[in-house]
N, C-alpha and C. Protein backbone atom coordinates (compact mmCIF):
# COMPACT_ATOMS: atom_id res chain seq x y z
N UNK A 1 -3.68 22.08 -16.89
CA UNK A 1 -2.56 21.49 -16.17
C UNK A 1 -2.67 21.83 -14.70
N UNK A 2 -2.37 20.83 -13.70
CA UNK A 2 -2.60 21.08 -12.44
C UNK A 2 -1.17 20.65 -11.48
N UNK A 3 -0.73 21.08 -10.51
CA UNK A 3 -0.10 19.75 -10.08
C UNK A 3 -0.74 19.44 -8.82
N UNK A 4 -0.80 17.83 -9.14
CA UNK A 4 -1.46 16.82 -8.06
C UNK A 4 -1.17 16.21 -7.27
N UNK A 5 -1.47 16.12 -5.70
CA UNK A 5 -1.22 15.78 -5.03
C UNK A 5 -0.26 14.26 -5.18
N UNK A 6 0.68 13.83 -4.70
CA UNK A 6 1.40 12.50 -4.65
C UNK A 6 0.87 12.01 -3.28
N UNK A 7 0.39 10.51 -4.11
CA UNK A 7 -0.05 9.56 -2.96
C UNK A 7 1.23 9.21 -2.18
N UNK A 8 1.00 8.68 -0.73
CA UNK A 8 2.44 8.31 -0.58
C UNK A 8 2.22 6.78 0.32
N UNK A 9 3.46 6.06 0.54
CA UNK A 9 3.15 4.84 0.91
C UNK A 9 2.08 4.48 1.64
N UNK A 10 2.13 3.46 2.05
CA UNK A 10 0.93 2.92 2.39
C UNK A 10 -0.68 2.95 2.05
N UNK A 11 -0.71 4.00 0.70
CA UNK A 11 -2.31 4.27 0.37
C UNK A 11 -2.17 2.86 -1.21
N UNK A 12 -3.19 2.14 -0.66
CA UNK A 12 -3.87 1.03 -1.31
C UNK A 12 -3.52 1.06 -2.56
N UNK A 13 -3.49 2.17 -3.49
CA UNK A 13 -3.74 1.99 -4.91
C UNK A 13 -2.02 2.15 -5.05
N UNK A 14 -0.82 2.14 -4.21
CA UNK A 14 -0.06 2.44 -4.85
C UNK A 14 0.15 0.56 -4.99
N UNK A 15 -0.13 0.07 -4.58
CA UNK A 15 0.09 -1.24 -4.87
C UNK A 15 -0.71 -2.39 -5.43
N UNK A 16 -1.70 -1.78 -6.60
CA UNK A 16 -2.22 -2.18 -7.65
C UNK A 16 -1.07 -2.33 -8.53
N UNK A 17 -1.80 -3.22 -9.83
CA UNK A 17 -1.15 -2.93 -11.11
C UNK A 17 -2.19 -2.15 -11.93
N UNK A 18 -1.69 -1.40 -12.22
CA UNK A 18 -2.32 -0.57 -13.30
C UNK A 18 -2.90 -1.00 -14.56
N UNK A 19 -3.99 -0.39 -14.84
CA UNK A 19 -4.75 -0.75 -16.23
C UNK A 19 -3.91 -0.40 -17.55
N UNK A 20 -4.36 -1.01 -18.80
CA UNK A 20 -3.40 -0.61 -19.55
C UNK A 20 -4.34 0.40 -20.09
N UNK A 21 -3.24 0.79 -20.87
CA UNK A 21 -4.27 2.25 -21.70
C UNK A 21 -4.92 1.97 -23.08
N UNK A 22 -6.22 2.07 -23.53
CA UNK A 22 -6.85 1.18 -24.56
C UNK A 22 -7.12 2.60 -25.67
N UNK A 23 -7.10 3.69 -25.10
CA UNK A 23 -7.33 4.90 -26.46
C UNK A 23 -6.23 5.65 -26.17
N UNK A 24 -5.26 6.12 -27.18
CA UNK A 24 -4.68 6.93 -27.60
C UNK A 24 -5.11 8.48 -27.93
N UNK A 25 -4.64 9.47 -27.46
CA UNK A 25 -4.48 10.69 -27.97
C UNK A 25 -5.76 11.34 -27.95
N UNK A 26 -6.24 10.95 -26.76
CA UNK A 26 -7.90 11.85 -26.48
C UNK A 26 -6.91 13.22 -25.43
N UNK A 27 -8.55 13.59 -25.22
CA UNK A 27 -8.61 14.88 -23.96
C UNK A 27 -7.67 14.49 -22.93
N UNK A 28 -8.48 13.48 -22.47
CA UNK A 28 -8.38 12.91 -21.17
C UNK A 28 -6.93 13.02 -20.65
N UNK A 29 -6.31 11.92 -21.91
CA UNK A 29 -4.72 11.29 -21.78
C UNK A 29 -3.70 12.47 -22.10
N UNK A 30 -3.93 13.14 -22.76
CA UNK A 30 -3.16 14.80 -22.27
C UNK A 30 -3.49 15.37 -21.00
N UNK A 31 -4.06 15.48 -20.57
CA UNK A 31 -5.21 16.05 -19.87
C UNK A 31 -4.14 15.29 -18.54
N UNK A 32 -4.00 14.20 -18.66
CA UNK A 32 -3.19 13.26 -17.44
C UNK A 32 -1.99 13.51 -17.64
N UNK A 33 -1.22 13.72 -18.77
CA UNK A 33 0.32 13.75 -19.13
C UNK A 33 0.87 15.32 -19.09
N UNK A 34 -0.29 16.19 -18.83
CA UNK A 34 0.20 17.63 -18.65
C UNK A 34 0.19 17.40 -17.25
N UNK A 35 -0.67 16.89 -16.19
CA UNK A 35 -0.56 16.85 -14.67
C UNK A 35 0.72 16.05 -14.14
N UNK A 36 1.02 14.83 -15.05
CA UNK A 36 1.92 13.89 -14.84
C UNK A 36 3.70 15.35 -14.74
N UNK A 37 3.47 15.95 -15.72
CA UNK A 37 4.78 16.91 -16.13
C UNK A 37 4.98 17.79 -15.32
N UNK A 38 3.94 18.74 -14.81
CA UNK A 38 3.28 19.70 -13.88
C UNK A 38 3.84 19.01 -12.27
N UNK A 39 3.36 17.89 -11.87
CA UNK A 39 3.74 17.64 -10.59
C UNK A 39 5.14 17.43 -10.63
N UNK A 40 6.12 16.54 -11.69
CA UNK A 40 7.05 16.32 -11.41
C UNK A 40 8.02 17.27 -11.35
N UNK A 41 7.56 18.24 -12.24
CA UNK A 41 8.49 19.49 -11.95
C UNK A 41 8.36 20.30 -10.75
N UNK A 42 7.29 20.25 -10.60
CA UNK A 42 6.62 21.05 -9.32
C UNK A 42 7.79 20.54 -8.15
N UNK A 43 7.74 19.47 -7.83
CA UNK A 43 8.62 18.16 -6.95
C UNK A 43 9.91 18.26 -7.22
N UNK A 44 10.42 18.64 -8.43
CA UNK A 44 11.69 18.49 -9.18
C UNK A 44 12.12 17.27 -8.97
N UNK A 45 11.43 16.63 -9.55
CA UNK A 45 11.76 15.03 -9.73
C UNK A 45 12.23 14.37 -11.06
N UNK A 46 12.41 13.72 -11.20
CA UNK A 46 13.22 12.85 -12.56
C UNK A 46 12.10 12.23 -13.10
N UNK A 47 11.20 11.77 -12.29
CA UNK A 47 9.76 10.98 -13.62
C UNK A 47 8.90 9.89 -12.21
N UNK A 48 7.34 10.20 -12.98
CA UNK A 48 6.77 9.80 -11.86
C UNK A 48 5.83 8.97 -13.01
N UNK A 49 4.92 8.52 -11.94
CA UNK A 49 4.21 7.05 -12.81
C UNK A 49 2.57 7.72 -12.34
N UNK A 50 1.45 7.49 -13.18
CA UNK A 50 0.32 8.07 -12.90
C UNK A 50 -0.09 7.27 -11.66
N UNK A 51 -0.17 6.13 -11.36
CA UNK A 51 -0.67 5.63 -9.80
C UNK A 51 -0.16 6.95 -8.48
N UNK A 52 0.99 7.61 -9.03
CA UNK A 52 1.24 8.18 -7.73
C UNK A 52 0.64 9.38 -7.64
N UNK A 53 -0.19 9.64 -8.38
CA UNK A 53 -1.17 10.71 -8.16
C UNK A 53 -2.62 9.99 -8.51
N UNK A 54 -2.75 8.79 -8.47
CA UNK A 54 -3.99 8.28 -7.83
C UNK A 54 -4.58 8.01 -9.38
N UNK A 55 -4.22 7.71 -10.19
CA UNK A 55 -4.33 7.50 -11.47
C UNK A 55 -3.49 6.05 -11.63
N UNK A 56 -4.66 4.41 -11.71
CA UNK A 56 -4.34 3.48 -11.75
C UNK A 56 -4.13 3.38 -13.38
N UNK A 57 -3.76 3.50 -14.00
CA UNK A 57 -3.20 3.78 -15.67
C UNK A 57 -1.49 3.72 -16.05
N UNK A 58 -1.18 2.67 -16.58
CA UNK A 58 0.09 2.12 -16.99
C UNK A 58 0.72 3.78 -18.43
N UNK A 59 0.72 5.14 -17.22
CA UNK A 59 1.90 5.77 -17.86
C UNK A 59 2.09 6.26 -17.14
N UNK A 60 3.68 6.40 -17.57
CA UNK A 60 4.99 7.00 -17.10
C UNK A 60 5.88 8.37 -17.42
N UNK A 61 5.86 9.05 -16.93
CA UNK A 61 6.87 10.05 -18.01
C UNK A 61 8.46 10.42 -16.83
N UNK A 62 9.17 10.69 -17.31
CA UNK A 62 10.31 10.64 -16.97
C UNK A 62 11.22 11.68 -17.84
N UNK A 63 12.22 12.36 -17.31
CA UNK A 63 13.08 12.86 -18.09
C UNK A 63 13.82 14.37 -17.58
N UNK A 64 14.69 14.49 -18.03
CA UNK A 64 15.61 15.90 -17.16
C UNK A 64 17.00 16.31 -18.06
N UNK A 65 17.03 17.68 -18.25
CA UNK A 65 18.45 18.14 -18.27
C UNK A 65 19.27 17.92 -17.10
N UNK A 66 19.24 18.48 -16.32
CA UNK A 66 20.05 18.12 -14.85
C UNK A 66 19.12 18.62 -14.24
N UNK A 67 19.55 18.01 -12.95
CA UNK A 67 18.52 17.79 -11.72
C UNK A 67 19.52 18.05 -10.21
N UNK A 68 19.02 19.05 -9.82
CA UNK A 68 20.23 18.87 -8.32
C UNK A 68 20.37 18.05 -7.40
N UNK A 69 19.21 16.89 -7.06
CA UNK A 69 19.00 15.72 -6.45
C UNK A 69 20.10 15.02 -6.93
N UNK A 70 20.13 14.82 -8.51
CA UNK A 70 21.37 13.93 -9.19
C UNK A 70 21.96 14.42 -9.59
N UNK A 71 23.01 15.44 -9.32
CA UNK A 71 24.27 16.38 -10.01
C UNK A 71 25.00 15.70 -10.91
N UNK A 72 25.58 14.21 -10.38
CA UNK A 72 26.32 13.49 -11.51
C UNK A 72 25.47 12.63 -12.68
N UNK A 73 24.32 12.77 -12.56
CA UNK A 73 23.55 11.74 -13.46
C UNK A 73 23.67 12.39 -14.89
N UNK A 74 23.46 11.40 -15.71
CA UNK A 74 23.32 12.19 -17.22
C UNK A 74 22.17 12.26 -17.56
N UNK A 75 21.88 13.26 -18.72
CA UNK A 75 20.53 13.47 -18.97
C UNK A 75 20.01 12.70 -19.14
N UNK A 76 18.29 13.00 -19.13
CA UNK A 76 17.53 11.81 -19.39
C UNK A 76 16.25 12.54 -20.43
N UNK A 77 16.15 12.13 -22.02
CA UNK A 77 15.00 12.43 -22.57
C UNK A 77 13.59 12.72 -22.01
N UNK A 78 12.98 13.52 -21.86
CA UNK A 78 11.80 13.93 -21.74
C UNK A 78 11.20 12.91 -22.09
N UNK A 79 10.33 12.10 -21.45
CA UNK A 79 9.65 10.56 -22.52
C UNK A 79 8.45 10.28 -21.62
N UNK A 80 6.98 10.20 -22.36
CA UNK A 80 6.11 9.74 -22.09
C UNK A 80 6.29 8.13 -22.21
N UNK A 81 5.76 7.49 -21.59
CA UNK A 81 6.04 6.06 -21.77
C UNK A 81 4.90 5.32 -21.55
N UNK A 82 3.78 4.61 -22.30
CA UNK A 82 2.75 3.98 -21.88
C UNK A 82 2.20 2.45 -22.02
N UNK A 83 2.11 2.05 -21.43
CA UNK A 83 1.75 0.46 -21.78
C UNK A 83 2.70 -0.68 -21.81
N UNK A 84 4.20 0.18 -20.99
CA UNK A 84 5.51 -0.37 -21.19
C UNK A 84 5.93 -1.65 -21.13
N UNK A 85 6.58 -1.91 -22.07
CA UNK A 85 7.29 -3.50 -21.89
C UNK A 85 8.78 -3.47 -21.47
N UNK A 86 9.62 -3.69 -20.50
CA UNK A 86 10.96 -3.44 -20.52
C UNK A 86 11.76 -5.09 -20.42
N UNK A 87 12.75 -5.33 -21.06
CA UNK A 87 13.15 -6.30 -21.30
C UNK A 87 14.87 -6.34 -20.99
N UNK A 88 15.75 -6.33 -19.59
CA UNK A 88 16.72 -6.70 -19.40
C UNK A 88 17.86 -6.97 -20.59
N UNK A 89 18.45 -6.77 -21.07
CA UNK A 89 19.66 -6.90 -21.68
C UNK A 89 20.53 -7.73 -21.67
N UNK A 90 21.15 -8.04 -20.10
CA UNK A 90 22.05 -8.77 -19.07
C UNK A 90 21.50 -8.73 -18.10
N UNK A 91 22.20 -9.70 -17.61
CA UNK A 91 21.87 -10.08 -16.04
C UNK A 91 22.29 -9.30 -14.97
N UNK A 92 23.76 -8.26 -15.49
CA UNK A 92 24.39 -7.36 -14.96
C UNK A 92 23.29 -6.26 -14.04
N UNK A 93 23.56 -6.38 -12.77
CA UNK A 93 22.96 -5.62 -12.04
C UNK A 93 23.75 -4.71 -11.93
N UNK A 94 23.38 -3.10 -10.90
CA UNK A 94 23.93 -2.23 -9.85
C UNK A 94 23.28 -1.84 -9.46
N UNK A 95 23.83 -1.71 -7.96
CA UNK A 95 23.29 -0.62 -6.64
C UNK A 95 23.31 0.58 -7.09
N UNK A 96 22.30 1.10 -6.46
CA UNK A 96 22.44 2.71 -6.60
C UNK A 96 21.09 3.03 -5.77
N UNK A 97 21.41 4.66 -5.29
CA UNK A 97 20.61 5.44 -4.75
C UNK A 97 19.15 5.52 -5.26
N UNK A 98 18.44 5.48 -4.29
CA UNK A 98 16.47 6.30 -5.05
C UNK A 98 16.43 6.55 -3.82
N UNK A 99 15.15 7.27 -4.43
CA UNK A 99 14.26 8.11 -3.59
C UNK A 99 13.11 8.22 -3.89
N UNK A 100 11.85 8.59 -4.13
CA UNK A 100 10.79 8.16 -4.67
C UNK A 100 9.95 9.41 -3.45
N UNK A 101 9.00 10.15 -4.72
CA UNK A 101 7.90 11.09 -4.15
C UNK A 101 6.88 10.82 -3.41
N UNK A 102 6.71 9.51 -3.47
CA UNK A 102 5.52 8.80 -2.40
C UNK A 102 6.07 8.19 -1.20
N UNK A 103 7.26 8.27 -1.35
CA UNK A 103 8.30 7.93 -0.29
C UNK A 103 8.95 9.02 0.67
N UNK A 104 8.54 10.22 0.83
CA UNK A 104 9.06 11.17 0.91
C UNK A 104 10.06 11.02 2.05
N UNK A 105 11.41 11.64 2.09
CA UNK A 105 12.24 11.82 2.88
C UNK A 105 13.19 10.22 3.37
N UNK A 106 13.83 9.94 2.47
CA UNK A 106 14.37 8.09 2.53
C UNK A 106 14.65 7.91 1.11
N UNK A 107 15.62 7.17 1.33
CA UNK A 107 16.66 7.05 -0.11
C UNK A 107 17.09 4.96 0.68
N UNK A 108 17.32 4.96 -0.01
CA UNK A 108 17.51 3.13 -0.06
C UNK A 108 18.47 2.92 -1.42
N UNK A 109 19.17 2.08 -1.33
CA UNK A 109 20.40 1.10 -2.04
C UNK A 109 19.37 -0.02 -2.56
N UNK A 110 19.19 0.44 -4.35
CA UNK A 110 18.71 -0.67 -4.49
C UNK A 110 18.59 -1.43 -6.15
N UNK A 111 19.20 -2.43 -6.84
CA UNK A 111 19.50 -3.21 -7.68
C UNK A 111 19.00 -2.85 -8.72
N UNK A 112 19.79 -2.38 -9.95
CA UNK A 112 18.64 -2.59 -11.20
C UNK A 112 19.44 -3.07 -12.21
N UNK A 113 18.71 -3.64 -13.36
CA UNK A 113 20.06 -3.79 -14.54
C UNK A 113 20.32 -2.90 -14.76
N UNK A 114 21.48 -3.00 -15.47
CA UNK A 114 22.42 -2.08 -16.40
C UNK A 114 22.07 -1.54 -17.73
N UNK A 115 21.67 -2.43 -18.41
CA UNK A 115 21.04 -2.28 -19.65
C UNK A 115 19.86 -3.14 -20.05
N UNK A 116 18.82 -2.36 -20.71
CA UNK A 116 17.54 -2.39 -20.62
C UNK A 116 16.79 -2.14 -22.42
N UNK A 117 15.93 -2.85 -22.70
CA UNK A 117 15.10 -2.48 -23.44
C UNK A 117 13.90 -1.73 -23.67
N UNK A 118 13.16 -0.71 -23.46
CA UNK A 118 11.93 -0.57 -23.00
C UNK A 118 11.57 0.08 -24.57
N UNK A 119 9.66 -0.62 -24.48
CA UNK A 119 8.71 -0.60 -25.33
C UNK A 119 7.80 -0.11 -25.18
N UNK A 120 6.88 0.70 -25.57
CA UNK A 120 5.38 1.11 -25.88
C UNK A 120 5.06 2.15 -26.18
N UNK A 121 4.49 3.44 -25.83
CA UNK A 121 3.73 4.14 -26.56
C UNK A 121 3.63 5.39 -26.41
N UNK A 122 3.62 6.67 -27.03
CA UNK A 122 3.58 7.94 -26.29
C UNK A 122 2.14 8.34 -26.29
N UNK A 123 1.82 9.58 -25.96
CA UNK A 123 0.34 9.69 -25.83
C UNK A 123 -0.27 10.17 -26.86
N UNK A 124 0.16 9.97 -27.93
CA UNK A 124 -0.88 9.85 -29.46
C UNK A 124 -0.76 8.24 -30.36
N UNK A 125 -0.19 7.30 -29.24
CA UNK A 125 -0.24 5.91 -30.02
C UNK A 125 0.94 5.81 -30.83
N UNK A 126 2.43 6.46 -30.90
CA UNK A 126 2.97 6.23 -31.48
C UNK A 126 3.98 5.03 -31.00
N UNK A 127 4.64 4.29 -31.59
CA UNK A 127 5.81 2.93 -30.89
C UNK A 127 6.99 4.20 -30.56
N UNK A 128 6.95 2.87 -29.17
CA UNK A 128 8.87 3.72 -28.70
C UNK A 128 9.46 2.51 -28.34
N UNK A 129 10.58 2.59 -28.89
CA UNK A 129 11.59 1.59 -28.72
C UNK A 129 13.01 1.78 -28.47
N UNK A 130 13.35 1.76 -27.04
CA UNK A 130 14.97 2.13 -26.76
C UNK A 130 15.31 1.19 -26.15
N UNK A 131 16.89 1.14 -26.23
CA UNK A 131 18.00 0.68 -25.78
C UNK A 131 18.71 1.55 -24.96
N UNK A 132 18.81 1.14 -23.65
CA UNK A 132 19.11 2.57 -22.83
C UNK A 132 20.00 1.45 -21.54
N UNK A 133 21.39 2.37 -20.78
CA UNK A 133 21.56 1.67 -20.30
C UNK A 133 22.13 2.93 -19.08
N UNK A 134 22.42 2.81 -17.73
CA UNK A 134 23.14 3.40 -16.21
C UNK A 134 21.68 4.39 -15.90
N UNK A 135 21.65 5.36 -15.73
CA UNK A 135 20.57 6.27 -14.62
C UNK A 135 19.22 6.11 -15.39
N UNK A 136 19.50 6.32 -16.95
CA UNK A 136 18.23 6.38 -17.15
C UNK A 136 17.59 5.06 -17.35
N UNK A 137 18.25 3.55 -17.88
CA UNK A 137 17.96 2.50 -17.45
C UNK A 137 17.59 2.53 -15.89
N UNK A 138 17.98 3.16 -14.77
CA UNK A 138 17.51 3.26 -13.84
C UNK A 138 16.23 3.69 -13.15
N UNK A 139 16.13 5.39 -14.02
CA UNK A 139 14.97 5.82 -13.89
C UNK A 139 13.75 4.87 -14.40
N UNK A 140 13.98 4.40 -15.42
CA UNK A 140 12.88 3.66 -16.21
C UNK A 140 12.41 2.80 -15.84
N UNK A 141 13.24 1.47 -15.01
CA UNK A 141 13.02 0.68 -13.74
C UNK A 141 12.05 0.79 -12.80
N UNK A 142 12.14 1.91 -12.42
CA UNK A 142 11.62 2.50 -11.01
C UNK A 142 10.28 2.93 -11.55
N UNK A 143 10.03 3.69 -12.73
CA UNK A 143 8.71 4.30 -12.63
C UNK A 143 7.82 3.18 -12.90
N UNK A 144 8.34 2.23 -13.74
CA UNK A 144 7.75 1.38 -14.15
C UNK A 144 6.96 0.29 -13.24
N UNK A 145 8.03 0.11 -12.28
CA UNK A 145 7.76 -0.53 -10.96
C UNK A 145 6.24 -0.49 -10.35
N UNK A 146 6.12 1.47 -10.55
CA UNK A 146 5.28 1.71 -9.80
C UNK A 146 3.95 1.05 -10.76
N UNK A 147 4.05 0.98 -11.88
CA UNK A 147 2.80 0.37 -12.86
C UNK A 147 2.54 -1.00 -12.01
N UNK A 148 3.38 -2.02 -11.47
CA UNK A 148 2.92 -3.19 -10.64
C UNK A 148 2.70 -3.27 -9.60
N UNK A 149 2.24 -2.07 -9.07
CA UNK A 149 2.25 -1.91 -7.67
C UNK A 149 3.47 -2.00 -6.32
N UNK A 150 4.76 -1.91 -7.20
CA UNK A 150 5.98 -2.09 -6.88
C UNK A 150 6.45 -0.55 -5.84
N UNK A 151 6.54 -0.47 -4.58
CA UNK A 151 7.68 0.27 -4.45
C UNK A 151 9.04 0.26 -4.18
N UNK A 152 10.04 1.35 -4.45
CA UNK A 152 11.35 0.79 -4.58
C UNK A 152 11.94 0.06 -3.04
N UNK A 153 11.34 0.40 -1.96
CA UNK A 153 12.00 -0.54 -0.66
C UNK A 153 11.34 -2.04 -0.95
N UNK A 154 11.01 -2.18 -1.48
CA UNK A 154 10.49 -3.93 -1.99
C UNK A 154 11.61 -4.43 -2.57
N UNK A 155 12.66 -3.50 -2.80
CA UNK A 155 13.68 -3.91 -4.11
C UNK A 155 15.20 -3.95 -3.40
N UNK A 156 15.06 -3.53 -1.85
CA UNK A 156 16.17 -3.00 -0.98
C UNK A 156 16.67 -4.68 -0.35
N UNK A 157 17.52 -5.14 -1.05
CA UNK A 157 18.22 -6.50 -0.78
C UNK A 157 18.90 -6.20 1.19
N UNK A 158 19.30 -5.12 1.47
CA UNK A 158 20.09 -4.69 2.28
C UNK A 158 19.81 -3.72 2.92
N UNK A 159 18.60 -3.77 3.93
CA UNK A 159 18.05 -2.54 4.97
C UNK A 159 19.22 -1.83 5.68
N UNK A 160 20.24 -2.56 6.11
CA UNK A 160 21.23 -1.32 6.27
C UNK A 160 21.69 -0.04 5.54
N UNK A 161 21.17 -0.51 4.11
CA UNK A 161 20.94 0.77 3.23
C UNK A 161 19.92 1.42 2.95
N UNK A 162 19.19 1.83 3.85
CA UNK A 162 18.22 2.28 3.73
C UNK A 162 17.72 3.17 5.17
N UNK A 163 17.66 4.38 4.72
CA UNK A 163 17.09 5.62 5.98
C UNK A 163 16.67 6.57 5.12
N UNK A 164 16.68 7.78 6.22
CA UNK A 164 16.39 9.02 6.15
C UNK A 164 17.25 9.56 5.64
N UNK A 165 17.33 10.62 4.26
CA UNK A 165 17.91 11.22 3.60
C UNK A 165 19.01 12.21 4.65
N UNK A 166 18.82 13.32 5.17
CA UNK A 166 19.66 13.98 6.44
C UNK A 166 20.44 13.26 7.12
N UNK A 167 20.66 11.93 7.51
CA UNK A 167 20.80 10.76 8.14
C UNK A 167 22.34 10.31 7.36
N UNK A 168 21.59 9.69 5.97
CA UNK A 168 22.42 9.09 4.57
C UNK A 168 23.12 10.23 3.73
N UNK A 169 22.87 11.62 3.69
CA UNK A 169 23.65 12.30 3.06
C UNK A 169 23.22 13.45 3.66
N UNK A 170 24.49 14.02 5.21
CA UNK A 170 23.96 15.02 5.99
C UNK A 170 24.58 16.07 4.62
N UNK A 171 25.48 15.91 3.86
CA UNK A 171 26.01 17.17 3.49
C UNK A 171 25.25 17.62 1.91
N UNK A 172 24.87 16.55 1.59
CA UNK A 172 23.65 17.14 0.42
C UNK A 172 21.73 16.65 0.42
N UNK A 173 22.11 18.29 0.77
CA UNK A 173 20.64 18.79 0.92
C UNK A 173 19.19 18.51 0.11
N UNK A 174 20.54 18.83 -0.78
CA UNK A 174 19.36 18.76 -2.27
C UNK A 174 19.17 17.45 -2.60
N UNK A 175 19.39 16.23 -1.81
CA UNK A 175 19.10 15.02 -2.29
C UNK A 175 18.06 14.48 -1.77
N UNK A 176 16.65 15.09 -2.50
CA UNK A 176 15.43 15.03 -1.65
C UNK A 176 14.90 13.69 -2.21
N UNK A 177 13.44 13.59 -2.60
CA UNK A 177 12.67 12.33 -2.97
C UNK A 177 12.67 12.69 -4.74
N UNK A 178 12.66 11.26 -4.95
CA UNK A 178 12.40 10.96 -7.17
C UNK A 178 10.85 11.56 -7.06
């Protein structure tokens, strides 16, 4: 287990789409999902996507008891996520805060559904299938994003919402980068 450097905007591969993953439950793919766990804690982040440590490969892991970045958020399962399919619910959108580790220091207002389906695989090939709907429908959005070469200011309808964290919330500190 290592933790690995986070690419951050503007480097090329964050705006690939990622390969899908064709073997299950080798060396390797642990081997990536212990670094994937390792950095995000390292960061104290909510869930990061392997492109952002330079790993073009469609997984995700995500997940938290509480997090001081998001004091009011509710938990979010520990969840490897690979090869994901996510499928909208409603049309029902909301705004809300991100921040993003390749983004460092900037938080942006920006749209996701409400409720969400997401599909695919943990890292021994097993099916995952949830119904999930508010932060962690949120989180799941976002990492996923990053699998299409998506980052979240691509998603910012309203640049007036969007700066520097110190700027947007002088009085909490702890509201660093996802």
């Amino acid at each position: 287990m290592a933790v690995r450097t986070v690419l951050k905007m503007g480097e090329p591969l964050l705006l690939e789409t990622a390969a899908q993953i064709t073997a299950f439950d080798t060396p390797e793919l642990h081997a990536l999902v212990a670094d994937l766990f390792e950095t995000m804690h390292a960061y104290n982040g909510v869930g990061i996507a392997a492109p952002q440590i330079g790993v073009s490969q469609q997984v995700v892991i995500f997940g938290f008891q509480r997090n001081p970045r998001y004091p009011d958020a509710e938990a979010v399962p520990e969840t490897v996520l690979i090869n994901p399919v996510l499928t909208p619910l409603a049309d029902d959108e909301e705004l809300g805060w991100e921040g993003c580790l390749s983004v460092p220091g900037l938080r942006g207002e920006v749209p996701r559904y409400t409720q969400l389906r997401y599909q695919g695989f943990d890292q021994f090939g097993n099916a995952i299938d949830r119904t999930v709907a508010g932060f962690h429908a949120r989180v799941v959005q976002h990492e996923c994003d990053h699998l299409a070469g998506i980052l979240y200011p691509r998603r910012i309808r309203d640049l007036t919402r969007f700066g520097f964290n110190e700027v947007l919330f002088p009085d909490l500190q702890d509201r660093g980068d996802d």
